[in-house]
Protein backbone atom coordinates (compact mmCIF):
# COMPACT_ATOMS: atom_id res chain seq x y z
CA UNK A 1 41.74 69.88 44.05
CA UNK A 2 41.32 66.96 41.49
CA UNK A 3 37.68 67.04 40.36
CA UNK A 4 35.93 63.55 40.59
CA UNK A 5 34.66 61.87 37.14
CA UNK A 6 30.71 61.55 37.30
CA UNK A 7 29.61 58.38 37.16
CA UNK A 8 27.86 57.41 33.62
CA UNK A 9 25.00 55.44 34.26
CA UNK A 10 24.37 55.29 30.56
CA UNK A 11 27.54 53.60 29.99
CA UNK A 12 27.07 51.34 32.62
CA UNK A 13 23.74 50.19 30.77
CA UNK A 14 25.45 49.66 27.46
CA UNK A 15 28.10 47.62 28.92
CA UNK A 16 25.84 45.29 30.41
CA UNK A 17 23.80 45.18 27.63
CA UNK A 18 26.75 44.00 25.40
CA UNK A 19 27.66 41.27 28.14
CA UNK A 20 23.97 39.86 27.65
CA UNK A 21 24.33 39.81 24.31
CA UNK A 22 27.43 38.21 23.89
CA UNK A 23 26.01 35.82 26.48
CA UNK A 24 22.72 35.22 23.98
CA UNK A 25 25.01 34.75 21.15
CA UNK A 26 27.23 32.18 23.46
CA UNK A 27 23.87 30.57 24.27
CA UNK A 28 22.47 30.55 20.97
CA UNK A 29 25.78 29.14 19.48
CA UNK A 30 26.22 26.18 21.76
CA UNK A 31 22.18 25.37 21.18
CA UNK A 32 22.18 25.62 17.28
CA UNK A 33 25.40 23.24 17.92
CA UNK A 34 23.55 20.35 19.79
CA UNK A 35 20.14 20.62 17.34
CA UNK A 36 22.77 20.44 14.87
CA UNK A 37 24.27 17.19 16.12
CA UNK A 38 21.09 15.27 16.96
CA UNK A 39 19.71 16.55 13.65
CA UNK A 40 23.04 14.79 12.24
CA UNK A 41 22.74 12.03 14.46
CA UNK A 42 18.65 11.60 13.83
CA UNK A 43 19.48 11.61 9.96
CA UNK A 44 22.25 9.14 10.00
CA UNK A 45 20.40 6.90 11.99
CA UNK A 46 17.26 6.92 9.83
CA UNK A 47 20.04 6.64 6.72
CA UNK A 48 21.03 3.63 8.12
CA UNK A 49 17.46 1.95 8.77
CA UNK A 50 16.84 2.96 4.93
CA UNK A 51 20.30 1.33 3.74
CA UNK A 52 19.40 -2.07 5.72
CA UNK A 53 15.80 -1.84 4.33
CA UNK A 54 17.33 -1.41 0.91
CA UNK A 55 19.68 -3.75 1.05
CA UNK A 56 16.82 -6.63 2.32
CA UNK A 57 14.89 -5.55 0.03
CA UNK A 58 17.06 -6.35 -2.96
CA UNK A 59 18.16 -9.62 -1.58
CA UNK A 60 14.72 -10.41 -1.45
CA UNK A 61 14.06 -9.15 -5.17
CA UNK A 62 17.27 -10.99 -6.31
CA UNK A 63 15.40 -14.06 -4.99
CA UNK A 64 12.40 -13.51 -6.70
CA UNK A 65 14.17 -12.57 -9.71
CA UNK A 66 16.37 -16.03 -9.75
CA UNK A 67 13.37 -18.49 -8.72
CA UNK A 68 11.23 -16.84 -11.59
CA UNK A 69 14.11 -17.63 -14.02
CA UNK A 70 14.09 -21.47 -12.53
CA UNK A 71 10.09 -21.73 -12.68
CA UNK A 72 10.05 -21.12 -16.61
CA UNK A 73 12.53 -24.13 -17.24
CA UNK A 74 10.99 -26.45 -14.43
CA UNK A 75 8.71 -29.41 -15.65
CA UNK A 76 8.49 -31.31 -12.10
CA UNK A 77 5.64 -30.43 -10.20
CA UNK A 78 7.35 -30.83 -6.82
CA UNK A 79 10.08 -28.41 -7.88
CA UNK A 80 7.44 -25.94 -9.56
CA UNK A 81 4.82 -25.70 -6.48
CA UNK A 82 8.81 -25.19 -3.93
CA UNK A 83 9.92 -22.26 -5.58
CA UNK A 84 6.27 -20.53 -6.17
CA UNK A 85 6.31 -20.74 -2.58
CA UNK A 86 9.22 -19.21 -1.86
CA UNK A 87 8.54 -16.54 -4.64
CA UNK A 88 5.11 -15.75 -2.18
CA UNK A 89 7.34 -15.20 0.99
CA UNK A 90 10.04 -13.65 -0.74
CA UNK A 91 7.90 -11.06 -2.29
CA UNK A 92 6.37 -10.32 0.80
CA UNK A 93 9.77 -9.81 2.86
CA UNK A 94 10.48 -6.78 -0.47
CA UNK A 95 7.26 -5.35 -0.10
CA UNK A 96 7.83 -4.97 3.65
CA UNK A 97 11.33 -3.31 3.04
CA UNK A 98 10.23 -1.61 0.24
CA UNK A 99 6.59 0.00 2.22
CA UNK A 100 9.89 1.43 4.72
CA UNK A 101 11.85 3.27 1.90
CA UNK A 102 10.26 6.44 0.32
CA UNK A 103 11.49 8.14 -2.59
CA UNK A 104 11.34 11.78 -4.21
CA UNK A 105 7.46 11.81 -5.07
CA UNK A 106 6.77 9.11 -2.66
CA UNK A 107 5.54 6.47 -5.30
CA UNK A 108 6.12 3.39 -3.21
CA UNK A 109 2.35 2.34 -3.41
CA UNK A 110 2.83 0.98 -7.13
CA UNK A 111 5.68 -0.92 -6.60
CA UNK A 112 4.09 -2.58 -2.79
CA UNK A 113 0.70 -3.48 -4.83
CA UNK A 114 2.73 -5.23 -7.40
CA UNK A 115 4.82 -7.17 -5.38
CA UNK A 116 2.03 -8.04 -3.24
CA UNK A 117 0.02 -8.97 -6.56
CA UNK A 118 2.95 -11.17 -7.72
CA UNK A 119 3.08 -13.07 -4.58
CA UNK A 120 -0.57 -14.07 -4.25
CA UNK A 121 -0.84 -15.28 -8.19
CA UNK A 122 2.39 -17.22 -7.30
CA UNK A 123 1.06 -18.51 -3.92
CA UNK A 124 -2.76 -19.65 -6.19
CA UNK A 125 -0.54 -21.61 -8.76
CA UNK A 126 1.42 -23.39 -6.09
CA UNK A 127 -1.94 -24.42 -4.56
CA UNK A 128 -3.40 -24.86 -8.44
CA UNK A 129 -0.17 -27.49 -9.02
CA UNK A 130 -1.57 -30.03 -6.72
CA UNK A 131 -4.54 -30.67 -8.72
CA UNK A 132 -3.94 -29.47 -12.16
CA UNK A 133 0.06 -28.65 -14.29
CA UNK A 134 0.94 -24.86 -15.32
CA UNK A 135 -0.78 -24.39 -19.01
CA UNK A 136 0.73 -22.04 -21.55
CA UNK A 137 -0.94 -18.98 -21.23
CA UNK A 138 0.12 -19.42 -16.89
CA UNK A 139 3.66 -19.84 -18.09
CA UNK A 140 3.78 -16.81 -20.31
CA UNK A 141 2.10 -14.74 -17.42
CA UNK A 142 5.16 -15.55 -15.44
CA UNK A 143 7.45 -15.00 -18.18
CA UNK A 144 6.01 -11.67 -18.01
CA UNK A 145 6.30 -11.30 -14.42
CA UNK A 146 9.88 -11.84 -14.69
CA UNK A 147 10.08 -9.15 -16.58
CA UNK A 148 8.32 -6.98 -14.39
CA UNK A 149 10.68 -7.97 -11.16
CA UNK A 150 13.91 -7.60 -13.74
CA UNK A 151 12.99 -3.91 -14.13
CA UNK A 152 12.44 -3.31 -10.71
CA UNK A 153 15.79 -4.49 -9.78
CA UNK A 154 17.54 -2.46 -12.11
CA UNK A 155 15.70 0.14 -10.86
CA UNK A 156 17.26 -0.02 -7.28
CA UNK A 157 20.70 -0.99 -8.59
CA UNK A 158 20.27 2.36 -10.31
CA UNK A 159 21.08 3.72 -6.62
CA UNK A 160 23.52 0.85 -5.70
CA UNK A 161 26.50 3.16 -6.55
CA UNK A 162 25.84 6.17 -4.63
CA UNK A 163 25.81 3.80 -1.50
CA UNK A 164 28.50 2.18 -2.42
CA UNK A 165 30.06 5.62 -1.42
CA UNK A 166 28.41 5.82 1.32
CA UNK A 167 25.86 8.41 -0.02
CA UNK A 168 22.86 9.36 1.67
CA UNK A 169 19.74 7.42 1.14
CA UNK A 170 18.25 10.51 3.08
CA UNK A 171 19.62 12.85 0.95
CA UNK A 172 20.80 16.39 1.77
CA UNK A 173 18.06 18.40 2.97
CA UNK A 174 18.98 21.36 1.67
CA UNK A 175 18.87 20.06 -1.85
CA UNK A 176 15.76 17.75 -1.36
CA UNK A 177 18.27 14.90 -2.92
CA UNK A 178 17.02 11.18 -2.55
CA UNK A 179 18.46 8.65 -4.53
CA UNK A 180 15.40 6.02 -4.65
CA UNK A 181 13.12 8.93 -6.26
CA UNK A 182 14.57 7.80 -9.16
CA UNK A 183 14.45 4.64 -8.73
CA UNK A 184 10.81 4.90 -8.30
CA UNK A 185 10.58 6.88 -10.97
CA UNK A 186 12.76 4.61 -13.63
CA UNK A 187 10.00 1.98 -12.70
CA UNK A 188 7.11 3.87 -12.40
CA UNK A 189 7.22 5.29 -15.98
CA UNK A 190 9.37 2.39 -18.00
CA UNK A 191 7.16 2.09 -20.85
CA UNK A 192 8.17 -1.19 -21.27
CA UNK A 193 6.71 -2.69 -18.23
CA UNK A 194 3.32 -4.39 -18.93
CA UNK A 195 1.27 -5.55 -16.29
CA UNK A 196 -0.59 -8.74 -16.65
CA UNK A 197 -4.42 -8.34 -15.74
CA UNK A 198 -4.70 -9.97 -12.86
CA UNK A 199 -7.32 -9.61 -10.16
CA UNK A 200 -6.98 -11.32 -6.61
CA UNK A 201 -8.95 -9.88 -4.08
CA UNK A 202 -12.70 -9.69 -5.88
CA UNK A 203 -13.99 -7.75 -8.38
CA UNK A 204 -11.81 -4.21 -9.49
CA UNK A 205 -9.94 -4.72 -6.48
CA UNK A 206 -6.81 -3.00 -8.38
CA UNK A 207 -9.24 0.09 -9.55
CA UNK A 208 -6.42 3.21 -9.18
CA UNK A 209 -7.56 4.67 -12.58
CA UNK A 210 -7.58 8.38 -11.13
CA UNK A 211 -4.10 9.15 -9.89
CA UNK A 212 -5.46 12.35 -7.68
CA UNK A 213 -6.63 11.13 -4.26
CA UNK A 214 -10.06 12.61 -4.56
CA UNK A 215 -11.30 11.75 -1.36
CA UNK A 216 -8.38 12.61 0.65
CA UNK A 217 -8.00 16.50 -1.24
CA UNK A 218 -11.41 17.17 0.38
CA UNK A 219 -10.34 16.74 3.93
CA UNK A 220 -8.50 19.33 6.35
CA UNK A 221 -4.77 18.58 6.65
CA UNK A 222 -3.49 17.35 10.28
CA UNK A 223 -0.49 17.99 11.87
CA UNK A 224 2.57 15.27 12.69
CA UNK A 225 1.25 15.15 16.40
CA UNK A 226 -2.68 14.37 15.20
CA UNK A 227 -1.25 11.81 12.92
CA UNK A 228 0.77 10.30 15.58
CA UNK A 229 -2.33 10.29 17.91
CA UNK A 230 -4.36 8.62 15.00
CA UNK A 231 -1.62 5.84 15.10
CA UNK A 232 -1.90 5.39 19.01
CA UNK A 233 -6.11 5.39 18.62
CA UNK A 234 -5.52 2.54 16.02
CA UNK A 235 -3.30 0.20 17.18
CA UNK A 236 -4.04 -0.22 20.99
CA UNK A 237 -1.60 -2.46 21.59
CA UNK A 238 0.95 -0.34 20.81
CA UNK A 239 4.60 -0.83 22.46
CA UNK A 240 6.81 1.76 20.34
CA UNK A 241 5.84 4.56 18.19
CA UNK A 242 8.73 5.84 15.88
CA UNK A 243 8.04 8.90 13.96
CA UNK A 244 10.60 8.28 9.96
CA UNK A 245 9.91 11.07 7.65
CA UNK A 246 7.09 12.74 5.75
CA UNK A 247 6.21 11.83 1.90
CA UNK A 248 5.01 13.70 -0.67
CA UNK A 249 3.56 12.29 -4.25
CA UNK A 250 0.27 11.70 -4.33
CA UNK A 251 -0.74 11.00 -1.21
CA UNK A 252 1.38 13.11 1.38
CA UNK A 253 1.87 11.10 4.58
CA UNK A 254 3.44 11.32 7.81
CA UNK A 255 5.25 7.46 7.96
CA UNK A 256 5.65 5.64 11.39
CA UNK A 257 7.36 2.30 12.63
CA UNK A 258 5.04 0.17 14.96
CA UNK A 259 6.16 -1.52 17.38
CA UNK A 260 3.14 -4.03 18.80
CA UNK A 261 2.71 -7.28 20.52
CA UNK A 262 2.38 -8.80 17.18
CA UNK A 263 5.86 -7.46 15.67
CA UNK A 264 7.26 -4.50 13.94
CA UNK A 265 5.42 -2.58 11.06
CA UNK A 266 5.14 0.48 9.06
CA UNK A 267 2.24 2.78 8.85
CA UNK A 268 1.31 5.48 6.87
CA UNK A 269 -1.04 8.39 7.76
CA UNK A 270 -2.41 10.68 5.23
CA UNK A 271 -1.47 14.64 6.05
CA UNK A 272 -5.18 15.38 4.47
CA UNK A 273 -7.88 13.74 7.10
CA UNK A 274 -5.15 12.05 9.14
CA UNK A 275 -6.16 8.42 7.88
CA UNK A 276 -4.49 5.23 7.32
CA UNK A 277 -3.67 4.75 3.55
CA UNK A 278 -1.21 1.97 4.36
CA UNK A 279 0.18 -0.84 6.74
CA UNK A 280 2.68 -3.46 6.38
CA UNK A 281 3.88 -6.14 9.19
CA UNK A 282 5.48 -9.34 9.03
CA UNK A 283 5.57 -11.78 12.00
CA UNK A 284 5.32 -15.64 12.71
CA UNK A 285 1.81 -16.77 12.81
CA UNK A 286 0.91 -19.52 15.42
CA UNK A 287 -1.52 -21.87 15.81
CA UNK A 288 -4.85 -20.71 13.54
CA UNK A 289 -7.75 -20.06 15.98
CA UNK A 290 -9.99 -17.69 14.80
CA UNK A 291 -12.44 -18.75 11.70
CA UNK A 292 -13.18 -16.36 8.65
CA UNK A 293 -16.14 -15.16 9.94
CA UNK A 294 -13.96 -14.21 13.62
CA UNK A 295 -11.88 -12.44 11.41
CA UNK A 296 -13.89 -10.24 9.63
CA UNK A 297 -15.74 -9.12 12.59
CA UNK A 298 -12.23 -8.00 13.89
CA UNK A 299 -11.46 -6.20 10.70
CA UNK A 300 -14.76 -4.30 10.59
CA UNK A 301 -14.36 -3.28 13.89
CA UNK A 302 -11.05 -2.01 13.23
CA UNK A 303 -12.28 -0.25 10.01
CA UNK A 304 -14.69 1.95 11.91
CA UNK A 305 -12.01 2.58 14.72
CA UNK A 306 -9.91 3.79 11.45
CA UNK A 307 -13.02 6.55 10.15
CA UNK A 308 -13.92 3.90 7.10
CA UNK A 309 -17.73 2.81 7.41
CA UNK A 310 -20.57 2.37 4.53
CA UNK A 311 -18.39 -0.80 3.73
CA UNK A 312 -19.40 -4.26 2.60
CA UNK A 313 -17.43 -7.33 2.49
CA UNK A 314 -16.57 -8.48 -1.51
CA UNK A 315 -14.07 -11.20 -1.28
CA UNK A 316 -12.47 -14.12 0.56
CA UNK A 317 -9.39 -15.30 0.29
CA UNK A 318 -8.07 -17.56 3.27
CA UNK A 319 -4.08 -18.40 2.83
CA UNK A 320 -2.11 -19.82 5.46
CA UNK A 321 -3.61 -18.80 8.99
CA UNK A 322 -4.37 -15.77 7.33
CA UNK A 323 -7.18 -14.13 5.57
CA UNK A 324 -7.43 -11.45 3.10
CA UNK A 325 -10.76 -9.07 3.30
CA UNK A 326 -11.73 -7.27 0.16
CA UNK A 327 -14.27 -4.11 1.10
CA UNK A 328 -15.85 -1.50 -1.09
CA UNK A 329 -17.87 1.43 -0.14
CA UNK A 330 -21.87 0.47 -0.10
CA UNK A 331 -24.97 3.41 0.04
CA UNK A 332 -28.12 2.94 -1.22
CA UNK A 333 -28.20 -1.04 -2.51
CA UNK A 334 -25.41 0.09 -4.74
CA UNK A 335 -21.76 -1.40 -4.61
CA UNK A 336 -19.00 1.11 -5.99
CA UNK A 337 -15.95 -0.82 -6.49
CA UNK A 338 -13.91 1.87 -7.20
CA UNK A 339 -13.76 2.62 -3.56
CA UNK A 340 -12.04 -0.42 -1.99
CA UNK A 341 -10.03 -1.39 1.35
CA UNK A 342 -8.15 -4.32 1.62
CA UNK A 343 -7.00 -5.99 4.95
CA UNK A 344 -4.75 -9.20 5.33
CA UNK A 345 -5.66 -10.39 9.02
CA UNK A 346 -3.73 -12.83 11.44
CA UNK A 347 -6.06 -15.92 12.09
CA UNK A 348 -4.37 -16.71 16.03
CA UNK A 349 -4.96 -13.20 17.23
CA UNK A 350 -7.49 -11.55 14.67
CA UNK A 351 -4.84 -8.32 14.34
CA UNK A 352 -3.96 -6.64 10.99
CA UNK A 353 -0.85 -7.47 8.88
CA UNK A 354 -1.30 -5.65 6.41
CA UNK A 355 -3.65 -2.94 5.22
CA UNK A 356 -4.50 -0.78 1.88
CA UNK A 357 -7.06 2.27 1.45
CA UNK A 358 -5.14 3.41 -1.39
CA UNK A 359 -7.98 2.89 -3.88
CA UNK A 360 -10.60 4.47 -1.46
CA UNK A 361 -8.39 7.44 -0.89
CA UNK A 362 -8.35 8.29 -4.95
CA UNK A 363 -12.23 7.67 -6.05
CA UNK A 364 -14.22 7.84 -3.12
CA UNK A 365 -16.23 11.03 -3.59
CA UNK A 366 -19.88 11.83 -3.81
CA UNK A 367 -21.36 10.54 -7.72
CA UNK A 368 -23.99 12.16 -10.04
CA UNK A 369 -24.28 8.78 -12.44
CA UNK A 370 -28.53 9.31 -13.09
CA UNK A 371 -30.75 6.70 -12.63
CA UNK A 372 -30.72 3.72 -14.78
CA UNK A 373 -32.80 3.75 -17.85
CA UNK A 374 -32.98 0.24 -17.91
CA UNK A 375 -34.31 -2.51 -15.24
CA UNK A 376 -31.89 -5.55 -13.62
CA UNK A 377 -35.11 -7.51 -15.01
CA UNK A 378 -34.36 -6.69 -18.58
CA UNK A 379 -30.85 -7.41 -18.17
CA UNK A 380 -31.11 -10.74 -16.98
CA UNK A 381 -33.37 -11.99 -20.00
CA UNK A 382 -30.08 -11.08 -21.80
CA UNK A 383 -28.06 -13.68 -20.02
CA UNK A 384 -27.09 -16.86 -21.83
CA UNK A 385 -29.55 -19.01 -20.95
CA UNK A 386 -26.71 -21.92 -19.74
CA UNK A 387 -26.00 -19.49 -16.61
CA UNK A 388 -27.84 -19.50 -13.47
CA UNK A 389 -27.84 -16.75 -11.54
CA UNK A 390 -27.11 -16.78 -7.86
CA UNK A 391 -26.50 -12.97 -7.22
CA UNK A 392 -27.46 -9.70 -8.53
CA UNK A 393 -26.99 -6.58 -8.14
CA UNK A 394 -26.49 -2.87 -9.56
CA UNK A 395 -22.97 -1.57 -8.90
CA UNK A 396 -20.70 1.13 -9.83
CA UNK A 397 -17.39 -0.20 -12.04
CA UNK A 398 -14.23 1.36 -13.20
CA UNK A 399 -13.30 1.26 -17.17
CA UNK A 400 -9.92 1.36 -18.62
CA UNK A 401 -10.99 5.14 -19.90
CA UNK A 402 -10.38 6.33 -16.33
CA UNK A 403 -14.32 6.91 -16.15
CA UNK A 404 -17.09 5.21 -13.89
CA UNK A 405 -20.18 3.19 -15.37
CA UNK A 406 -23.49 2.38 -13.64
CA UNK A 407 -24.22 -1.38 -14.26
CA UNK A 408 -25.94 -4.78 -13.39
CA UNK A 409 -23.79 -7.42 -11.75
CA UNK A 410 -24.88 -10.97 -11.88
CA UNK A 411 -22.57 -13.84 -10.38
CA UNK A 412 -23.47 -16.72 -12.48
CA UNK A 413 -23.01 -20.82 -12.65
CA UNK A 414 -22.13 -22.87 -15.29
CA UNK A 415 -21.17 -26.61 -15.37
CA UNK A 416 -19.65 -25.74 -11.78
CA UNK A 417 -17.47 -22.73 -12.95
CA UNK A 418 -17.97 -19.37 -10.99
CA UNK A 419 -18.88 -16.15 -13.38
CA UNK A 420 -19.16 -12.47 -12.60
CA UNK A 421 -21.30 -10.81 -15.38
CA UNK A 422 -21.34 -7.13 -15.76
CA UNK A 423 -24.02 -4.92 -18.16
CA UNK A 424 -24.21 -1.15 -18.54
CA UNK A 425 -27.22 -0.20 -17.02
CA UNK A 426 -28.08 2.66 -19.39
CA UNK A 427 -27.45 0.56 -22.61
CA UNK A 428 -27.62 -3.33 -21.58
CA UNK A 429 -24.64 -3.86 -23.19
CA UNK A 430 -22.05 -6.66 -21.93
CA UNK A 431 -19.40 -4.85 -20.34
CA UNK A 432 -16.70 -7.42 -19.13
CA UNK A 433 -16.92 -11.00 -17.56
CA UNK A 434 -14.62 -12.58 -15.30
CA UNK A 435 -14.41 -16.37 -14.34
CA UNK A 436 -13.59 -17.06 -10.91
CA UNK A 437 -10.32 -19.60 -10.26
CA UNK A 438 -9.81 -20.60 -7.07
CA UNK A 439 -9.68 -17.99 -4.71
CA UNK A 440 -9.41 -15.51 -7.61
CA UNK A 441 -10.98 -13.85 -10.36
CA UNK A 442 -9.26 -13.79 -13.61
């Protein structure tokens, strides 16, 4: 009699066990295949959004660039006050492109505060031009300027080639490539580039002597999601929230496209503390309804929505239904200028264009500077007598030693010309004057 083969349950287990397998490696295969193509797909599509930002970007730079070159040889007035204009706008169109682009060590904010620098002296000399010609030492500050705007474009041209073949602007991820760090870079630390001194939104408003961002080191890093909720507290208006990339550099950020009722912009949320370090927007501005004072109230409000209070209002500068807002960190009677916000605001709606806490982010931290040895009393009597003084004040100031100083403010008058007056505290010795012109401080 043929003897029946006992079943092997054993067996039976291992087989099925393979078949699940093979059925989790089937599994696993086709979903690393699909992350892999939307990972492709998400990259090239951000690629592309850099490329067209790029290539904007150095149209508008090539614009600035050419109508620099035409200013210097221009003698009519009519010409000269056109193409400072369109030096303004253009400026402002590369700054927005540029505030989308990030390269290797995420060193865009140098290159946006120029530009945005260079387009508000060039918008105060077109204003300047109806009253009053360009003198020499204006001229040779453009001359410089051009200068400036040459290096930058070479700078991006640097990565002109490697798009040209249709190179990444991303970069490969494995390799942490990006062709604009360089670019950055090449224009960061060109020893050749001087920058004029020019001041435009009050006192030290361009105070970014200490590169580490003390203030923002001290907070507790946030994830993409809290940043991304920080965006949707801030801007309540919000129609479309588009996550791009994460920068490092000095200030790590996550970096977001807006899309509000106003019109498309670019934010940028510091990993430490989750706050806004930067905004840039660009949209038509209708009819201007809101006053100055309309418009400040809307930017304090939004300051405290943002986590930024202990702030004082420093400057004024109205320009074209819109207004730019000048704060610096206030405790105690004492102004530190070090620690400033700026906000350009819409005059029809009272919304933010644009927005910078870079200098607060580096120097705002907690100060041991003493108590003055001297009195304000003591350093007024050192005035020159021809000034009157209409403010006063103690105050914190930068130096060009990358150090802080405790001193005496006074904003003096003399035969109608604006002065700000500044005396160490400790020592009563002058420290640096500036002369108000226009809506700026030279």
């Amino acid at each position: 009699m043929k003897e029946k083969k006992k079943f092997n349950l054993g067996n039976y287990h291992r087989l099925i066990g393979t078949f699940l397998a093979l059925l989790l490696v089937a599994a696993l295969a086709t979903s690393l295949g699909v992350a892999a193509n939307m990972k492709e797909n998400y990259e090239l599509e951000l690629d592309n959004n850099y490329k067209k930002a790029y290539h904007e970007a150095m149209d508008s730079l090539s614009d600035v660039e050419l109508k620099l070159s035409k200013v210097s040889v221009s003698e009519g007035v009519t010409t000269q006050q056109t193409l400072l204009s369109e030096i303004w706008m253009n400026s402002e169109i590369a700054e927005n492109n540029i505030a989308q682009l990030s390269g290797r060590d995420g060193n865009t904010e140098t290159i946006i505060r120029f530009l945005n620098q260079l387009g508000d002296y060039c918008h105060y000399l077109s204003e300047k031009l109806t009253d009053q010609p360009l003198d020499e030492q204006e001229k040779e500050k453009l001359d410089s300027l051009y200068g400036i705007v040459r290096s930058l474009q070479d700078s991006f041209k640097s990565a002109e080639e490697g798009i040209m073949q249709n190179a990444t602007l991303v970069g490969r991820m494995d390799e942490g490539i990006m062709l604009l760090g360089d670019c950055y870079e090449h224009f960061n630390n060109d020893s050749n580039i001087e920058y004029p001194e020019m001041i435009y939104d009050g006192p030290f408003s361009d105070a970014l002597a200490i590169r580490n961002a003390q203030y923002l080191n001290s907070l507790i890093a946030v994830s993409e999601a809290d940043a991304q909720q920080k965006v949707r507290e801030i801007f309540s208006d919000l129609q479309n929230l588009e996550y791009l990339e994460k920068t490092a550099g000095n200030i790590p950020s996550y970096v977001y496209r807006t899309q509000t009722e106003g019109g498309e912009g670019t934010a940028q949320i510091s990993e430490k503390g989750g706050k806004l370090v930067l905004f840039t927007s660009n949209r038509e501005i209708s009819d201007e309804t809101l006053n100055v004072e309309q418009c400040a109230a809307e930017a304090e409000e939004l300051l405290v929505k943002m986590g930024y209070t202990n702030l004082e209002l420093v400057w004024v500068t109205p320009a074209d239904s819109t207004v730019y807002l000048n704060y610096v960190y206030h405790k105690d009677e004492i102004r530190y200028y070090p620690d400033f916000v700026k906000l350009k605001i819409a005059c029809d709606t009272g919304t933010v264009l644009a927005f910078d806490a870079t200098g607060y982010a580096y120097n705002h931290i907690e100060r041991s500077l003493g108590a003055p040895t001297t009195t304000i009393v003591q350093a007024r009597e050192k005035l020159n007598e021809r000034l009157s003084v209409e403010e006063e004040r103690i105050c914190v100031i930068p130096t060009e030693w990358n150090t802080e100083i405790l001193a005496y403010e006074f904003v003096c008058t003399h035969d109608e010309e604006t002065f700000y007056l500044y005396m160490d505290a400790q020592t009563l010795e002058e420290i640096k004057i500036m002369k108000v012109v226009g809506n700026m401080i030279a």
